[in-house]
C-alpha atoms as a PDB file:
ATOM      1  CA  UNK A   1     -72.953 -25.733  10.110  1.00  0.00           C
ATOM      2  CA  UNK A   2     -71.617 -22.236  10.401  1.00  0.00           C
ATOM      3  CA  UNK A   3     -68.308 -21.833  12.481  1.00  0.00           C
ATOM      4  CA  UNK A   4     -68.840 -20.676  16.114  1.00  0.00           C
ATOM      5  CA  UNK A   5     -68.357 -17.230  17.053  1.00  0.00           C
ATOM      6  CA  UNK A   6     -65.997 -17.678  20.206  1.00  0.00           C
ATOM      7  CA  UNK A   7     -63.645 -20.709  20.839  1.00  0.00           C
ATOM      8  CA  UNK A   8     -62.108 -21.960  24.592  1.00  0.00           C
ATOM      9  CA  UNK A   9     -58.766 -21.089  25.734  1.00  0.00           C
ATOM     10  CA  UNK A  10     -57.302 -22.355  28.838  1.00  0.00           C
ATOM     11  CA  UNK A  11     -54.494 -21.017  30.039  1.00  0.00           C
ATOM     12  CA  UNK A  12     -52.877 -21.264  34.037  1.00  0.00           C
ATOM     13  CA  UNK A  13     -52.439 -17.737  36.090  1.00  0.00           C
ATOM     14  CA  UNK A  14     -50.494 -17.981  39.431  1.00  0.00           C
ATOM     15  CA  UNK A  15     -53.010 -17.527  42.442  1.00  0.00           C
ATOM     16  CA  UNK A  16     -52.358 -14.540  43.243  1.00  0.00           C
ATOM     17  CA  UNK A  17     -53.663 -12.883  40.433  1.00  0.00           C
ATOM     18  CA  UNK A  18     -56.527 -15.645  40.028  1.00  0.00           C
ATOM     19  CA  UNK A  19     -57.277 -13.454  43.050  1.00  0.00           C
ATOM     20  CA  UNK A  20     -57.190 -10.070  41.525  1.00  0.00           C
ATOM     21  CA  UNK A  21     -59.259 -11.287  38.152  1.00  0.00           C
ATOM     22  CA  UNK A  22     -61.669 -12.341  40.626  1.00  0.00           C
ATOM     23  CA  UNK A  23     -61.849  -8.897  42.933  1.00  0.00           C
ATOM     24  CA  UNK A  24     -61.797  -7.085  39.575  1.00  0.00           C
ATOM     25  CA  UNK A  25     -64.459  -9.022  37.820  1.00  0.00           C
ATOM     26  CA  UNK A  26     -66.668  -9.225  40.973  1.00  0.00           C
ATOM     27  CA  UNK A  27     -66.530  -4.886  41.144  1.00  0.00           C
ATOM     28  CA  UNK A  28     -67.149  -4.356  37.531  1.00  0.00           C
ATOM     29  CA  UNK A  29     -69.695  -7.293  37.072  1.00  0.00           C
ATOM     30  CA  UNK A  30     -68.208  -8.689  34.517  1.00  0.00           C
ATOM     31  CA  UNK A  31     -67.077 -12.767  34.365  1.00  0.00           C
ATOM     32  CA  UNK A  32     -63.608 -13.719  34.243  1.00  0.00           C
ATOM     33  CA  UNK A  33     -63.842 -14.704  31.083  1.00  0.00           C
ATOM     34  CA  UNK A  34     -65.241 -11.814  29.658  1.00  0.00           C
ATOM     35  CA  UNK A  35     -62.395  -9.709  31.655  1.00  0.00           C
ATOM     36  CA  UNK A  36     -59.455 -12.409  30.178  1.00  0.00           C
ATOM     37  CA  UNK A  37     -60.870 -12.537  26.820  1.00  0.00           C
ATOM     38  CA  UNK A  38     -60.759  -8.423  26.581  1.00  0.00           C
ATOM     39  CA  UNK A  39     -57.328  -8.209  27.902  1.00  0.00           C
ATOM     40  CA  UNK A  40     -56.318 -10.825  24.882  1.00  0.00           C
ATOM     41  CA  UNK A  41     -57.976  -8.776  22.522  1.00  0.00           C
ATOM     42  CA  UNK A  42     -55.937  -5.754  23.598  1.00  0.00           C
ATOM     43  CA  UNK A  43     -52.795  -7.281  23.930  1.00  0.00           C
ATOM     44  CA  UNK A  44     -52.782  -8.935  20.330  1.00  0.00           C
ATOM     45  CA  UNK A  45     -53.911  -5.677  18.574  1.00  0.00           C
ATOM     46  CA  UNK A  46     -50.870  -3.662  20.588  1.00  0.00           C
ATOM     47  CA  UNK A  47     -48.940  -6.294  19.229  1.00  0.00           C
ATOM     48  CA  UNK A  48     -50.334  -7.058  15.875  1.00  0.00           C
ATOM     49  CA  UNK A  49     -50.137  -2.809  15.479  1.00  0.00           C
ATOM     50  CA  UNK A  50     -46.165  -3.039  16.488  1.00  0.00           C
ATOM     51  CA  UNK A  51     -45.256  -5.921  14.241  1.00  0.00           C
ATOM     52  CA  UNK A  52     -46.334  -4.322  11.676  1.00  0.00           C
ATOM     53  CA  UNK A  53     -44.666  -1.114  12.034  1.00  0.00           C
ATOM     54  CA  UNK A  54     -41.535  -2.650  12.894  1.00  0.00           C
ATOM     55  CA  UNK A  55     -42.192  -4.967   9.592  1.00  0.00           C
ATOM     56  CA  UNK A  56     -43.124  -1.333   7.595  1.00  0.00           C
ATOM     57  CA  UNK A  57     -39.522   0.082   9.034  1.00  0.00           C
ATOM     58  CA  UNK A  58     -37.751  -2.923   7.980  1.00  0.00           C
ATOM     59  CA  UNK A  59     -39.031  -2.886   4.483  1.00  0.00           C
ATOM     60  CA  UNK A  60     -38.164   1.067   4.491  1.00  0.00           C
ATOM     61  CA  UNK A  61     -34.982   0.359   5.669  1.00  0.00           C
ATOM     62  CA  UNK A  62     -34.145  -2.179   2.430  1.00  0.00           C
ATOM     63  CA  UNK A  63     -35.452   0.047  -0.109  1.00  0.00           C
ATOM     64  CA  UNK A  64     -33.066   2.736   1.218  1.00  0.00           C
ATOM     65  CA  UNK A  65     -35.542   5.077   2.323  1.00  0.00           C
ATOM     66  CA  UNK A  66     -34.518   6.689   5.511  1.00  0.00           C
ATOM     67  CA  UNK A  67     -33.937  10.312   6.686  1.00  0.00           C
ATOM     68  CA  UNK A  68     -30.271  11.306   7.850  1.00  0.00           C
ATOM     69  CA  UNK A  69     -30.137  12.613  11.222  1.00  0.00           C
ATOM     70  CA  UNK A  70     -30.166  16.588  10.320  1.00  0.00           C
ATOM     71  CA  UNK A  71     -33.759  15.136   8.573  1.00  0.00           C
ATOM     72  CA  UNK A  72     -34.494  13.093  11.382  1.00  0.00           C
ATOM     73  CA  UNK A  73     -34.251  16.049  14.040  1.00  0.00           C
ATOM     74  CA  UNK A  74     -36.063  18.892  11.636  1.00  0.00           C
ATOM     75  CA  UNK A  75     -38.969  16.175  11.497  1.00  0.00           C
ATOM     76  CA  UNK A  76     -38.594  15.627  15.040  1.00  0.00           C
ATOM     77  CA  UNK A  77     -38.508  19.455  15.653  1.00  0.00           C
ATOM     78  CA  UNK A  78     -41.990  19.773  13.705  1.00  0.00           C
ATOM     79  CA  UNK A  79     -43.766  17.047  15.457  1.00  0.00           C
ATOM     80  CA  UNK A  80     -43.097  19.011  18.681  1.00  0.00           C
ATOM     81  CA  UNK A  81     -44.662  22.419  17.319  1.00  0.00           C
ATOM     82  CA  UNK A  82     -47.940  23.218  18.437  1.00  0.00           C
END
């Protein structure tokens, strides 16, 4: 047997936006569950994406390589160049 492509989650939402989800996935067409199980998918790949930055800055960080702040504001300077 091969592993299934989607699992079940159940999770509670207050009423009120039980209400919304519903208005939103009735004018898009789209189920509920299609609408929840997008906004998951976004939320963990914003988060998985900041994790690991922070986790890239951290390891920066210990192996001492950092820019002082006359670095830090020439860099910043060039970003803003068009």
């Amino acid at each position: 047997m091969g592993s299934p492509t989607s699992a079940v989650v159940t999770t509670r939402i207050d009423a009120g936006l039980n209400a919304k989800l519903d208005a939103l996935a009735r004018g898009v067409r789209r189920s509920k569950s299609y609408l929840a199980a997008e906004a998951i998918a976004a939320y963990v790949e914003l988060n998985e994406w900041q994790i690991g930055e922070i986790t890239a800055g951290i390891v920066e960080l210990d192996s001492n390589q950092v820019l002082s702040e006359d670095q830090a504001d020439m860099e910043y300077d060039r970003l803003l160049k068009p």
